[in-house]
PDB file of N, CA and C in Angstrom:
ATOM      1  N   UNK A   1       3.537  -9.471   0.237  1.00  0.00           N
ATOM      2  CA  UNK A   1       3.095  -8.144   0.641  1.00  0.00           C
ATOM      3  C   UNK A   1       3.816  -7.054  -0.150  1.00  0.00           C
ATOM      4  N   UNK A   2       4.925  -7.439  -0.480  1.00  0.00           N
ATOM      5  CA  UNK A   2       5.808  -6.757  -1.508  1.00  0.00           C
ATOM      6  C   UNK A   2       4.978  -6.133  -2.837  1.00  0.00           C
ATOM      7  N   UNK A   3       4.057  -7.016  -3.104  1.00  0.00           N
ATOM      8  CA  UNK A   3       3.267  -6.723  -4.222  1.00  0.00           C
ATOM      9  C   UNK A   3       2.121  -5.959  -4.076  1.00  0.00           C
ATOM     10  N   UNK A   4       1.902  -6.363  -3.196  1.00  0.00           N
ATOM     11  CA  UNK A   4       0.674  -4.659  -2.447  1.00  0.00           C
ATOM     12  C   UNK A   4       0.688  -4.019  -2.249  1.00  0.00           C
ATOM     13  N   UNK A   5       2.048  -3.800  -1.853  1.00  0.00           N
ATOM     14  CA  UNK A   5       2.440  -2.226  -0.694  1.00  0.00           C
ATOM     15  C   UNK A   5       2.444  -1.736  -2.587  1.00  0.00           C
ATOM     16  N   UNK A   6       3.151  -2.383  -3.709  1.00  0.00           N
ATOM     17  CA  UNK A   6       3.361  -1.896  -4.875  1.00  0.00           C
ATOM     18  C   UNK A   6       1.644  -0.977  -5.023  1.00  0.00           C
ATOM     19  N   UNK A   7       1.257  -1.739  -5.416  1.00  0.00           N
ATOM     20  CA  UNK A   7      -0.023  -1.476  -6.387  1.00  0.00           C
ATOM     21  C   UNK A   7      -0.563  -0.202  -4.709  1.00  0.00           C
ATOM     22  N   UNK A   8      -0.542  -0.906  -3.451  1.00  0.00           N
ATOM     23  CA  UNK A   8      -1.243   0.241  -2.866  1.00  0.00           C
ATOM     24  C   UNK A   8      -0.520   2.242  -3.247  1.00  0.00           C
ATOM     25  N   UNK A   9       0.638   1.675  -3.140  1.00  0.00           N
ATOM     26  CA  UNK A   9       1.992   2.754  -3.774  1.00  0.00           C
ATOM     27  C   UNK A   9       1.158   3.201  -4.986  1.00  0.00           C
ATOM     28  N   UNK A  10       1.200   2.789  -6.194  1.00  0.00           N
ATOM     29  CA  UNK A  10       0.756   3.672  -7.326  1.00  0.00           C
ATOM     30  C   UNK A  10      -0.689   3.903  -6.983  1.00  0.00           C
ATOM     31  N   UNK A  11      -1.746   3.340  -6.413  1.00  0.00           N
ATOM     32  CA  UNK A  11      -3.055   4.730  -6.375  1.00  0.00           C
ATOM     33  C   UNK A  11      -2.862   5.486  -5.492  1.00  0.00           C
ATOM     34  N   UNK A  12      -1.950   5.251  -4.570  1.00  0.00           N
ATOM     35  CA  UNK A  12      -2.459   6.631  -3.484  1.00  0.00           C
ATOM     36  C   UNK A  12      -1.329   7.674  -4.160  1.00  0.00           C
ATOM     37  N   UNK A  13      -0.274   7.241  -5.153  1.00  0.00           N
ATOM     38  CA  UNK A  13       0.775   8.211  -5.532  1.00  0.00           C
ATOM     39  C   UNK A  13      -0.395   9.062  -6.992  1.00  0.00           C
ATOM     40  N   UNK A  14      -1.343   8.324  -7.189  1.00  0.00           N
ATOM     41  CA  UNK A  14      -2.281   8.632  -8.652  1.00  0.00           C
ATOM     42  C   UNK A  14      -1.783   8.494  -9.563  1.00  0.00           C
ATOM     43  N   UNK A  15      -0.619   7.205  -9.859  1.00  0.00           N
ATOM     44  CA  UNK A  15       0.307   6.553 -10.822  1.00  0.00           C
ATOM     45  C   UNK A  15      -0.839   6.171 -11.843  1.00  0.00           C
ATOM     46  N   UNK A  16      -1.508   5.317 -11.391  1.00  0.00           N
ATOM     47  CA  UNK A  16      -2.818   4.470 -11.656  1.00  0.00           C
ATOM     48  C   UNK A  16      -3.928   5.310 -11.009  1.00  0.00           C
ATOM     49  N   UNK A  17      -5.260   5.464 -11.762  1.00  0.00           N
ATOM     50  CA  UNK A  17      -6.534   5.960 -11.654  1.00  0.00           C
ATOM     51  C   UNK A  17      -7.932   4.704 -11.258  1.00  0.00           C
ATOM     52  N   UNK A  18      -8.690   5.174 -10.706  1.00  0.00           N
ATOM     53  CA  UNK A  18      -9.443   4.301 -10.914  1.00  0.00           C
ATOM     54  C   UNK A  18     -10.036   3.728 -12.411  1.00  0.00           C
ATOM     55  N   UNK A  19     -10.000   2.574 -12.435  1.00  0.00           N
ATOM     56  CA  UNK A  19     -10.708   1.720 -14.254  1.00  0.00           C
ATOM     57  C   UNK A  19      -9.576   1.785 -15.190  1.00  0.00           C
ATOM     58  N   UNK A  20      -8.098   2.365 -14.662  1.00  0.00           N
ATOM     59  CA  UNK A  20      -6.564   1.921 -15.130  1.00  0.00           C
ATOM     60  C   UNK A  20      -6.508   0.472 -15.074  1.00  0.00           C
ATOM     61  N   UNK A  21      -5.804  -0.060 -16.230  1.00  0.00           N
ATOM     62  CA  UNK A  21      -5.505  -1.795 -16.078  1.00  0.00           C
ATOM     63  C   UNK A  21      -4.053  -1.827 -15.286  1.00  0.00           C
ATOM     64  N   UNK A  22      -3.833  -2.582 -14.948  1.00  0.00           N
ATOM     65  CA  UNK A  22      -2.465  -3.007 -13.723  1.00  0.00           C
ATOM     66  C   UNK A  22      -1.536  -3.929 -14.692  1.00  0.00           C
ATOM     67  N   UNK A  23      -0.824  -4.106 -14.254  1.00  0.00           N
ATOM     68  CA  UNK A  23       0.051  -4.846 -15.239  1.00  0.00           C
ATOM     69  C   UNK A  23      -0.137  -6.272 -14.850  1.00  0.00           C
ATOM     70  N   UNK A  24      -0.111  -7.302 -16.092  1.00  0.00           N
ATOM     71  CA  UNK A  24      -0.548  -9.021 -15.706  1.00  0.00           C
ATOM     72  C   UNK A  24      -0.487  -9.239 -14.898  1.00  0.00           C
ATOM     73  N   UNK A  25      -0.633 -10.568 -14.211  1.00  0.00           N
ATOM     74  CA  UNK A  25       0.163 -11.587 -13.072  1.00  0.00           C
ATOM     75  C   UNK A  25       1.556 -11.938 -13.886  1.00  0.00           C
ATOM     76  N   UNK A  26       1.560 -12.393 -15.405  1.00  0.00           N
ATOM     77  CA  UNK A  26       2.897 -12.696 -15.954  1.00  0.00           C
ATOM     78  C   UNK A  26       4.288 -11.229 -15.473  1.00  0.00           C
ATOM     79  N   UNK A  27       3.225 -10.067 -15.909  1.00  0.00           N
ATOM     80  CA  UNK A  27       4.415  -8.729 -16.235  1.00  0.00           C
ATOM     81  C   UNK A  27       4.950  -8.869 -14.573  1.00  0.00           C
ATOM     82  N   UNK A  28       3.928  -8.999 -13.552  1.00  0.00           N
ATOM     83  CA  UNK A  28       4.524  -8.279 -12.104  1.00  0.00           C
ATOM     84  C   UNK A  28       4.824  -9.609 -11.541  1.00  0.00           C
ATOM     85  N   UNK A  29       5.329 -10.451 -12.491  1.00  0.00           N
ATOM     86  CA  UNK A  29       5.700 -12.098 -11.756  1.00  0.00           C
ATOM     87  C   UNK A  29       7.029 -11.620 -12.608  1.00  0.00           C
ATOM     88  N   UNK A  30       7.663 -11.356 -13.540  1.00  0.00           N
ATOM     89  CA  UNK A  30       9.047 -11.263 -14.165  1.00  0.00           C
ATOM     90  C   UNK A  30       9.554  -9.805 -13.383  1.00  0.00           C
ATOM     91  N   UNK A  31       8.568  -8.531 -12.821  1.00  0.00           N
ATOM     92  CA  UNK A  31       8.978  -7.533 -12.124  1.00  0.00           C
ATOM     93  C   UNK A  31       9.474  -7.595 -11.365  1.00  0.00           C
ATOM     94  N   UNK A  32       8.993  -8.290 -10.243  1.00  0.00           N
ATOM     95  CA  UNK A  32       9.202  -8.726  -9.136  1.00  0.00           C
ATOM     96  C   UNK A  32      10.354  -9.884  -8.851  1.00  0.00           C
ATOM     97  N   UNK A  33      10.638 -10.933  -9.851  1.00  0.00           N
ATOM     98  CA  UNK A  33      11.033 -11.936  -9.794  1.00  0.00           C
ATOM     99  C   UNK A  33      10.462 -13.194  -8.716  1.00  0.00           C
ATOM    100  N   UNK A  34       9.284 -13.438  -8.870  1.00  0.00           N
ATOM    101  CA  UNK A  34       8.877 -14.587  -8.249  1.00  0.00           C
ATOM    102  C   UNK A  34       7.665 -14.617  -9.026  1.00  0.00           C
ATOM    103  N   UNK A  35       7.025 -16.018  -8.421  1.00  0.00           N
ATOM    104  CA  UNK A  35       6.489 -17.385  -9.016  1.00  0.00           C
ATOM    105  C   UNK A  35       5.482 -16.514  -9.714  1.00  0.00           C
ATOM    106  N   UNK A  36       4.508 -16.591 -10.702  1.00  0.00           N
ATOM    107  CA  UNK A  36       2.872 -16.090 -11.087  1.00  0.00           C
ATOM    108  C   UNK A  36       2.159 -16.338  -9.861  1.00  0.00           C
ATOM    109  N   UNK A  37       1.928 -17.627  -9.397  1.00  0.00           N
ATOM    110  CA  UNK A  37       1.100 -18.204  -8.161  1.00  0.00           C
ATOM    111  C   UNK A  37       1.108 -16.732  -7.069  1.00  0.00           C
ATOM    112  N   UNK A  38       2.364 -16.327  -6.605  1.00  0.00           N
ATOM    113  CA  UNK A  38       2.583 -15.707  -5.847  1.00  0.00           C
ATOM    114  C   UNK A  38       2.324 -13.817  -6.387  1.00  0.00           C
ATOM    115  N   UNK A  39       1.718 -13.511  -7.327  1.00  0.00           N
ATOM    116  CA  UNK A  39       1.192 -12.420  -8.084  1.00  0.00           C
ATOM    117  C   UNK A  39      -0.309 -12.676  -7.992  1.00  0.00           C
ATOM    118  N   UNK A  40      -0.643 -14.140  -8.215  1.00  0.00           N
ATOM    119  CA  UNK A  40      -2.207 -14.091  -8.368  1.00  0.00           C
ATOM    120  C   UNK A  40      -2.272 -14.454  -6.675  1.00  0.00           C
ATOM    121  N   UNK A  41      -1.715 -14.659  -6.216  1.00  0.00           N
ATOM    122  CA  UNK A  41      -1.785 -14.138  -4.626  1.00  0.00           C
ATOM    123  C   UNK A  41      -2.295 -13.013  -3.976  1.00  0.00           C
ATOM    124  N   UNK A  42      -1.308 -12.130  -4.608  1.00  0.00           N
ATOM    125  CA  UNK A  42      -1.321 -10.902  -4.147  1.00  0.00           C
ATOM    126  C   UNK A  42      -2.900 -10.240  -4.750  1.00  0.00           C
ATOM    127  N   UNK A  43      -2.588 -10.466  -6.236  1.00  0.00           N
ATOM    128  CA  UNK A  43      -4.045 -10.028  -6.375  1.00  0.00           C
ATOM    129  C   UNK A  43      -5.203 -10.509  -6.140  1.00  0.00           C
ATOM    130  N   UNK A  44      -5.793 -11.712  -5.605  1.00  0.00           N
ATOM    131  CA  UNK A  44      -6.866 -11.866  -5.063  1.00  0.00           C
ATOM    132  C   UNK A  44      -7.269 -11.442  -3.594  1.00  0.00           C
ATOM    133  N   UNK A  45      -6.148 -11.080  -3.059  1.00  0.00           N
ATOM    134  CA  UNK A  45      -5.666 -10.695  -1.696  1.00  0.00           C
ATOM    135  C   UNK A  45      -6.189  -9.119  -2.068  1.00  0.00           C
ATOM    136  N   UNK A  46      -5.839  -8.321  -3.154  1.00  0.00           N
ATOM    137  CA  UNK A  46      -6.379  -6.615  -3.545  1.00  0.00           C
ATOM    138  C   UNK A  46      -7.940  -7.290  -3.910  1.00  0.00           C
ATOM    139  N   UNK A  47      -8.539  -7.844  -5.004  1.00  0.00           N
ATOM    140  CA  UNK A  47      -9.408  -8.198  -5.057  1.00  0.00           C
ATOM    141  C   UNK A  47     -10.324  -8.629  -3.730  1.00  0.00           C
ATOM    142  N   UNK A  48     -10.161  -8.983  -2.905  1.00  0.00           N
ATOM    143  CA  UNK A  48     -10.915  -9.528  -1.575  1.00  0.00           C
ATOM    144  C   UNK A  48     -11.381  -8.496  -0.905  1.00  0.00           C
ATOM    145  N   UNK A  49      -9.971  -7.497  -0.794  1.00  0.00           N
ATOM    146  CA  UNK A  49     -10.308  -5.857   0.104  1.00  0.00           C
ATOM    147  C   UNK A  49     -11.000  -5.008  -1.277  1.00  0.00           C
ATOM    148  N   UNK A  50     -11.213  -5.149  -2.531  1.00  0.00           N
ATOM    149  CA  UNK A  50     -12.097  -4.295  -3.425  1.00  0.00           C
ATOM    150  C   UNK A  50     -10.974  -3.281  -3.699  1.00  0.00           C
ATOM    151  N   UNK A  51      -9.806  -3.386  -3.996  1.00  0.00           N
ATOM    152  CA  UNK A  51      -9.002  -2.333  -4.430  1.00  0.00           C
ATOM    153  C   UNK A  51      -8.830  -2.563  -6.069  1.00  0.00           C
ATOM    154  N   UNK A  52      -9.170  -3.638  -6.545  1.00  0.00           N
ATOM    155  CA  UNK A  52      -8.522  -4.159  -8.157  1.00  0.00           C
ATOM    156  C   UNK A  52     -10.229  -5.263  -8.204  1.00  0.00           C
ATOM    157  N   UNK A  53     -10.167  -5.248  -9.719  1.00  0.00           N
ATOM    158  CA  UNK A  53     -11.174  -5.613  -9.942  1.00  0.00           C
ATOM    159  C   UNK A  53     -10.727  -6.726 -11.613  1.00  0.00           C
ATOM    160  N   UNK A  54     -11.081  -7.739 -11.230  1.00  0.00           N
ATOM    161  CA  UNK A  54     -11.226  -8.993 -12.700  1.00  0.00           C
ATOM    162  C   UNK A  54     -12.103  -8.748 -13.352  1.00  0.00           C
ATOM    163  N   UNK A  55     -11.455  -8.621 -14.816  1.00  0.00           N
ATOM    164  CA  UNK A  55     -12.717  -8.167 -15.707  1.00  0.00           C
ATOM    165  C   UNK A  55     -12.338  -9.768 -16.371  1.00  0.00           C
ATOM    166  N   UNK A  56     -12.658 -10.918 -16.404  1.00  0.00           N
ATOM    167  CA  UNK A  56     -12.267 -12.027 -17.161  1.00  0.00           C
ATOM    168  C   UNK A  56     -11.974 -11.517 -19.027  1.00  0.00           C
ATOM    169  N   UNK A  57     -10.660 -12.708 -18.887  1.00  0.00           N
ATOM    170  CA  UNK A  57      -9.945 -12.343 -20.337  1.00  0.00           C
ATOM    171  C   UNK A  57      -9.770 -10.894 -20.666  1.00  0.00           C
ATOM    172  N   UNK A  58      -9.414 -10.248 -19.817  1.00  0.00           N
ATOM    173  CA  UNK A  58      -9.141  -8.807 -20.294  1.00  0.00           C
ATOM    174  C   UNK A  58      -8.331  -8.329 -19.480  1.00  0.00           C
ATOM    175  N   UNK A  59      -8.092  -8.937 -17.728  1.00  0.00           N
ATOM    176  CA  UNK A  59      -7.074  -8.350 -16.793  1.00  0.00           C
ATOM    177  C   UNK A  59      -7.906  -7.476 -15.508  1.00  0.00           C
ATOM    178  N   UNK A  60      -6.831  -7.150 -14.643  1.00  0.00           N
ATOM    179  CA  UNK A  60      -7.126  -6.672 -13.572  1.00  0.00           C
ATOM    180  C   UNK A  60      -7.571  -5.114 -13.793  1.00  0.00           C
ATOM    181  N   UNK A  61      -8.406  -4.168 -13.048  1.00  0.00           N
ATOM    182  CA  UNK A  61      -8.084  -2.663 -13.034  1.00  0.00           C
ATOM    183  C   UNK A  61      -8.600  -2.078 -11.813  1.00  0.00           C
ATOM    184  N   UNK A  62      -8.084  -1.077 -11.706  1.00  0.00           N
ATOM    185  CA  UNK A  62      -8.262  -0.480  -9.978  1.00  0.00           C
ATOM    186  C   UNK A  62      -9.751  -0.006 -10.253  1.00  0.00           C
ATOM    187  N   UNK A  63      -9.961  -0.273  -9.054  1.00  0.00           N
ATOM    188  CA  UNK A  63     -11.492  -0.205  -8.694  1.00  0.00           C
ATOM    189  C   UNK A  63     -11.871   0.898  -8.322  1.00  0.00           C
ATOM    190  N   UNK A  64     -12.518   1.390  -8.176  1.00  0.00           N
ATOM    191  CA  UNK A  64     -13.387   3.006  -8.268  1.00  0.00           C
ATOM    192  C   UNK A  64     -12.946   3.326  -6.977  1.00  0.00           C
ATOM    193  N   UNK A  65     -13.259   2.816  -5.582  1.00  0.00           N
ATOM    194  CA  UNK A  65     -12.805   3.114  -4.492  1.00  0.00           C
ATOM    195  C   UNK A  65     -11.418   2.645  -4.114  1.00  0.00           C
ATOM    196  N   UNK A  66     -11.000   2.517  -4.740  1.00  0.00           N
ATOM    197  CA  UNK A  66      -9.645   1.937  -4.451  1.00  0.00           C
ATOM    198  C   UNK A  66      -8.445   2.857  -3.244  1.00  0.00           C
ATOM    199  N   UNK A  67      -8.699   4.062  -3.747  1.00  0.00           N
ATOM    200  CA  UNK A  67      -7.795   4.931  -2.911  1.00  0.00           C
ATOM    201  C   UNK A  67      -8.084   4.971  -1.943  1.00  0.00           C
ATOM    202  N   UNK A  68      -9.640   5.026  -1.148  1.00  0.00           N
ATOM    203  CA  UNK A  68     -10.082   5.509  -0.298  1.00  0.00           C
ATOM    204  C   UNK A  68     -10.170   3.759   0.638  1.00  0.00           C
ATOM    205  N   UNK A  69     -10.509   2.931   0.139  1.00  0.00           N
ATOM    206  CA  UNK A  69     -10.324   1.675   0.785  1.00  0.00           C
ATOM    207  C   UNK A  69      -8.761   1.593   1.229  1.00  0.00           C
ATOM    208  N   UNK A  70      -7.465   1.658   0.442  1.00  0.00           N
ATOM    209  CA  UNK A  70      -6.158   1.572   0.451  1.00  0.00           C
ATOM    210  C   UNK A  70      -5.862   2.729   1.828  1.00  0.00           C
ATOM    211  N   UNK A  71      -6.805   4.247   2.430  1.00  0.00           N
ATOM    212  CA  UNK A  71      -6.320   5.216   2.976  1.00  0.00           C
ATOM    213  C   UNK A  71      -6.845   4.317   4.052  1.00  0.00           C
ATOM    214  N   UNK A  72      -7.470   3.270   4.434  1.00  0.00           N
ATOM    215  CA  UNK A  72      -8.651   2.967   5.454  1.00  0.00           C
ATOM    216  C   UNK A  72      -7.520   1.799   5.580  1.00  0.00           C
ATOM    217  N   UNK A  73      -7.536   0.683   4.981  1.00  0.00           N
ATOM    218  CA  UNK A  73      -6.346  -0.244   5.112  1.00  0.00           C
ATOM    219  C   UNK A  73      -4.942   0.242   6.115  1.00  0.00           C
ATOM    220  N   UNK A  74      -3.845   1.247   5.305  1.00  0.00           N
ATOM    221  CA  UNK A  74      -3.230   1.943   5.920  1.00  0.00           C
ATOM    222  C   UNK A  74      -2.805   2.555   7.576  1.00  0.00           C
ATOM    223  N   UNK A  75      -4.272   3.400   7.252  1.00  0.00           N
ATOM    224  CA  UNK A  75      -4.748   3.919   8.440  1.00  0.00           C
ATOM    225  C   UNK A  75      -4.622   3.280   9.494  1.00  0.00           C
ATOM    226  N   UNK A  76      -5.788   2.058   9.185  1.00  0.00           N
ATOM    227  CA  UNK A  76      -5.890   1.086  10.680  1.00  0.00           C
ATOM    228  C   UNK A  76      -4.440   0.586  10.951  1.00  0.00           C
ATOM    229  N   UNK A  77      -3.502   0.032   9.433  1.00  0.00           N
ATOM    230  CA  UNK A  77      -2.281  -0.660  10.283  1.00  0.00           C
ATOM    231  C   UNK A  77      -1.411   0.483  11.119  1.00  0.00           C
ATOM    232  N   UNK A  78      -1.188   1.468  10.720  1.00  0.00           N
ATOM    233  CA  UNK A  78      -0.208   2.482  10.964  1.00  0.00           C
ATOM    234  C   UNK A  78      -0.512   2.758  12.945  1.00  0.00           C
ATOM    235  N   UNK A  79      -2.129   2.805  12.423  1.00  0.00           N
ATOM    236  CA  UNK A  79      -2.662   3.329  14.612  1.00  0.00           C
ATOM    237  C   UNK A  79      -2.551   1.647  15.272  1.00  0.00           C
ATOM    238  N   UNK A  80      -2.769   0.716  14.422  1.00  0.00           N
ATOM    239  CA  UNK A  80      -2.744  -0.719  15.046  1.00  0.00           C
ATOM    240  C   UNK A  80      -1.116  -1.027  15.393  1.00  0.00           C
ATOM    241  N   UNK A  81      -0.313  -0.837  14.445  1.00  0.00           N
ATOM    242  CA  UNK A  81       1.175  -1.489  14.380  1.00  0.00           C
ATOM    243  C   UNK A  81       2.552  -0.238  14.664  1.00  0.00           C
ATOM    244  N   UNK A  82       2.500   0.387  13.753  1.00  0.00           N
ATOM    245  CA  UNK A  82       3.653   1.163  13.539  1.00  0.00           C
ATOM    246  C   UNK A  82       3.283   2.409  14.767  1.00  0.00           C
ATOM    247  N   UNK A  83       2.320   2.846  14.804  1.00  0.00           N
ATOM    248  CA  UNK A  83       2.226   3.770  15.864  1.00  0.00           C
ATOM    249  C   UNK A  83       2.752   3.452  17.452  1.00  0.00           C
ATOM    250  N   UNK A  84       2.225   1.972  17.915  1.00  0.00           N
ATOM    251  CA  UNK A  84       2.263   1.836  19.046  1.00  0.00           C
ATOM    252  C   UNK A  84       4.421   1.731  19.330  1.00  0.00           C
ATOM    253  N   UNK A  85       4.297   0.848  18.246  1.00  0.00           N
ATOM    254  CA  UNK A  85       6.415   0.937  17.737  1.00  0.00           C
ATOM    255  C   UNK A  85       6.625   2.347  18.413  1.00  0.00           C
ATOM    256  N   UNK A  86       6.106   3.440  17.167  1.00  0.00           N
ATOM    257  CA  UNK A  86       6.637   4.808  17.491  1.00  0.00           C
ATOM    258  C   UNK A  86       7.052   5.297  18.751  1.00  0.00           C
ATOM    259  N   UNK A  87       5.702   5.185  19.647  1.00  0.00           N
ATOM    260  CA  UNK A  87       5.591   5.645  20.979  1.00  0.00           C
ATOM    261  C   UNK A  87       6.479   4.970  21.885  1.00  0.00           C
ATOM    262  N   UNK A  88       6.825   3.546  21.664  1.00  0.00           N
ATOM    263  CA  UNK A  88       7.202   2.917  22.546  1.00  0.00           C
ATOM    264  C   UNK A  88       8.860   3.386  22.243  1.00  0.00           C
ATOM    265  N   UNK A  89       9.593   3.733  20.930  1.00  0.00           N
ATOM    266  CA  UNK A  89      10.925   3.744  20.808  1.00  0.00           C
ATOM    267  C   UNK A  89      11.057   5.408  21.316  1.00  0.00           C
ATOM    268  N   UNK A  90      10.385   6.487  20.854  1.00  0.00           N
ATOM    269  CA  UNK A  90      10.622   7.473  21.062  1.00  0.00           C
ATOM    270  C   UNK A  90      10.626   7.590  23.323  1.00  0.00           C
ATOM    271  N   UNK A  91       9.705   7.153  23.751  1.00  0.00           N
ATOM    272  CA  UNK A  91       9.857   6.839  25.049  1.00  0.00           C
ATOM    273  C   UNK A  91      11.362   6.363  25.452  1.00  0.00           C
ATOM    274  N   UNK A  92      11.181   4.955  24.973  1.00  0.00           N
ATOM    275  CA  UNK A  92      12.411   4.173  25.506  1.00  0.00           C
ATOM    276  C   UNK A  92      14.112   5.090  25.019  1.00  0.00           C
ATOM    277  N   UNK A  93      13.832   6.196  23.919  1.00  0.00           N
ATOM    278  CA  UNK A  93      15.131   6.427  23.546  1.00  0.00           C
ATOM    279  C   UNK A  93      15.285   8.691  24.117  1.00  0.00           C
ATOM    280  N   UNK A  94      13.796   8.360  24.694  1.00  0.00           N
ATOM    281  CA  UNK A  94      14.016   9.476  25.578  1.00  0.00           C
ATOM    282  C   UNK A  94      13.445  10.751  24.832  1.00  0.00           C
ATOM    283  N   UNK A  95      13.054  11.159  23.737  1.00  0.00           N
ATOM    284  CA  UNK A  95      12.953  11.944  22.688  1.00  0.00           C
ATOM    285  C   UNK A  95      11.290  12.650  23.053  1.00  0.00           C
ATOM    286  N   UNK A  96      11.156  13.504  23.438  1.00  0.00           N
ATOM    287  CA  UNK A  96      10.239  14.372  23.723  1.00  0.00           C
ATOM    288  C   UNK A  96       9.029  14.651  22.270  1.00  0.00           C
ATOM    289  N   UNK A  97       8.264  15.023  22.327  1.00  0.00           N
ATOM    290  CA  UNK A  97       7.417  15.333  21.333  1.00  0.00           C
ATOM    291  C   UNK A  97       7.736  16.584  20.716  1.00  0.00           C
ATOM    292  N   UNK A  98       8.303  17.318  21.693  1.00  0.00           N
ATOM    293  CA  UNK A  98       8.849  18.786  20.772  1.00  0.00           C
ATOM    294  C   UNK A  98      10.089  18.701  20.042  1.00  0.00           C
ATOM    295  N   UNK A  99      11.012  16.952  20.131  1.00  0.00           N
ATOM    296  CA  UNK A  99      11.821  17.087  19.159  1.00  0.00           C
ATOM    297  C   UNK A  99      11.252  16.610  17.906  1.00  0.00           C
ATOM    298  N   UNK A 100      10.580  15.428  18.677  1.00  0.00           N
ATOM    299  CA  UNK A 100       9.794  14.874  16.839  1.00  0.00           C
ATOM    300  C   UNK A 100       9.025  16.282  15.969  1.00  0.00           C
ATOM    301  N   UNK A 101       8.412  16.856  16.767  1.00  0.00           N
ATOM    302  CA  UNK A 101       7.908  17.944  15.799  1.00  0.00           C
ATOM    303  C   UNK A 101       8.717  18.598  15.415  1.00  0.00           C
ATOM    304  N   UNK A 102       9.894  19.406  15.756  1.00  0.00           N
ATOM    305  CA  UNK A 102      10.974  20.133  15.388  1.00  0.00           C
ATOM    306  C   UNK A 102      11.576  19.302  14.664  1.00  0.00           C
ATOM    307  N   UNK A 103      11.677  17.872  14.553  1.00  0.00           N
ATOM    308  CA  UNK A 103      12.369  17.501  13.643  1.00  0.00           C
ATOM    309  C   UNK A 103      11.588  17.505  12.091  1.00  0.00           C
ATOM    310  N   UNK A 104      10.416  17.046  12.461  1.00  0.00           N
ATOM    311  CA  UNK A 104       9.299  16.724  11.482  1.00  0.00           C
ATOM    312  C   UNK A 104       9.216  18.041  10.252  1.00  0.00           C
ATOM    313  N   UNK A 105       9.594  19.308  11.137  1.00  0.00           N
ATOM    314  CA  UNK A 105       9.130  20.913  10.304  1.00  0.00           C
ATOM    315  C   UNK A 105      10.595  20.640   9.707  1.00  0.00           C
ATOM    316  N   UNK A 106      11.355  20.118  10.354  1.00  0.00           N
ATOM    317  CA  UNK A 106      12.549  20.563   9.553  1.00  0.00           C
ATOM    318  C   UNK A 106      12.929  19.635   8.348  1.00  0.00           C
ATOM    319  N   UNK A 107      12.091  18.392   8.088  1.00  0.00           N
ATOM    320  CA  UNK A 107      12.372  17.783   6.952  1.00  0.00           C
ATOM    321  C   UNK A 107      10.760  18.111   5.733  1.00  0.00           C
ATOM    322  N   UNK A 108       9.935  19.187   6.696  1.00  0.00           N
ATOM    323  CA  UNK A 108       8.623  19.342   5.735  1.00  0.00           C
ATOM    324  C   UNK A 108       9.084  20.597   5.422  1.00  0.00           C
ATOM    325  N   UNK A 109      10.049  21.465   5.297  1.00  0.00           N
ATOM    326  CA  UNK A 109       9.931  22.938   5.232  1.00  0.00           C
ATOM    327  C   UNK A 109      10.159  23.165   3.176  1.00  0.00           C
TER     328      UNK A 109
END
């Protein structure tokens, strides 16, 4: 997942464009330090959700919708997983909604 959160990281940052080539399975298997197997993992795993696209003998490149599939991906985990976390620690540790927002302005200002 290490390798997704990557590649999801550079389109939504607009590192990479859509019809940009990605770097091999070899380059982000020596990046990363683990197996190729475990790169062409990851990318058939982007390939499956339509974020990266196989052009044979030529390499991977982000796919036209890529950002907007990657904001939809995201999305659902954040209200599925990390949100329900949120609510449940800010409860359990007592923290009101007017501190999270007061805190929130004070690291967006």
């Amino acid at each position: 997942m290490q390798i997704v959160d990557w590649v999801f990281e550079q389109v939504l940052k607009e590192a990479w464009q859509p019809g940009d080539k990605i770097p091999s399975v070899r380059e982000s298997a020596v990046r990363f330090e683990v197996n190729p197997n475990t790169v062409m993992r990851s990318y058939e795993y982007l390939q499956q959700q339509e974020v990266i696209v196989n052009r044979r003998g030529i390499g991977f490149f982000v796919a036209p919708e890529a950002k907007n599939i990657i904001l939809s991906i995201r999305k659902k985990e954040f209200l599925e997983e990390e949100m329900p976390l949120f609510f449940k620690t800010i409860n359990l540790l007592g923290i009101s909604m007017d501190e999270v927002v007061s805190e929130y302005n004070k690291k967006n200002q």
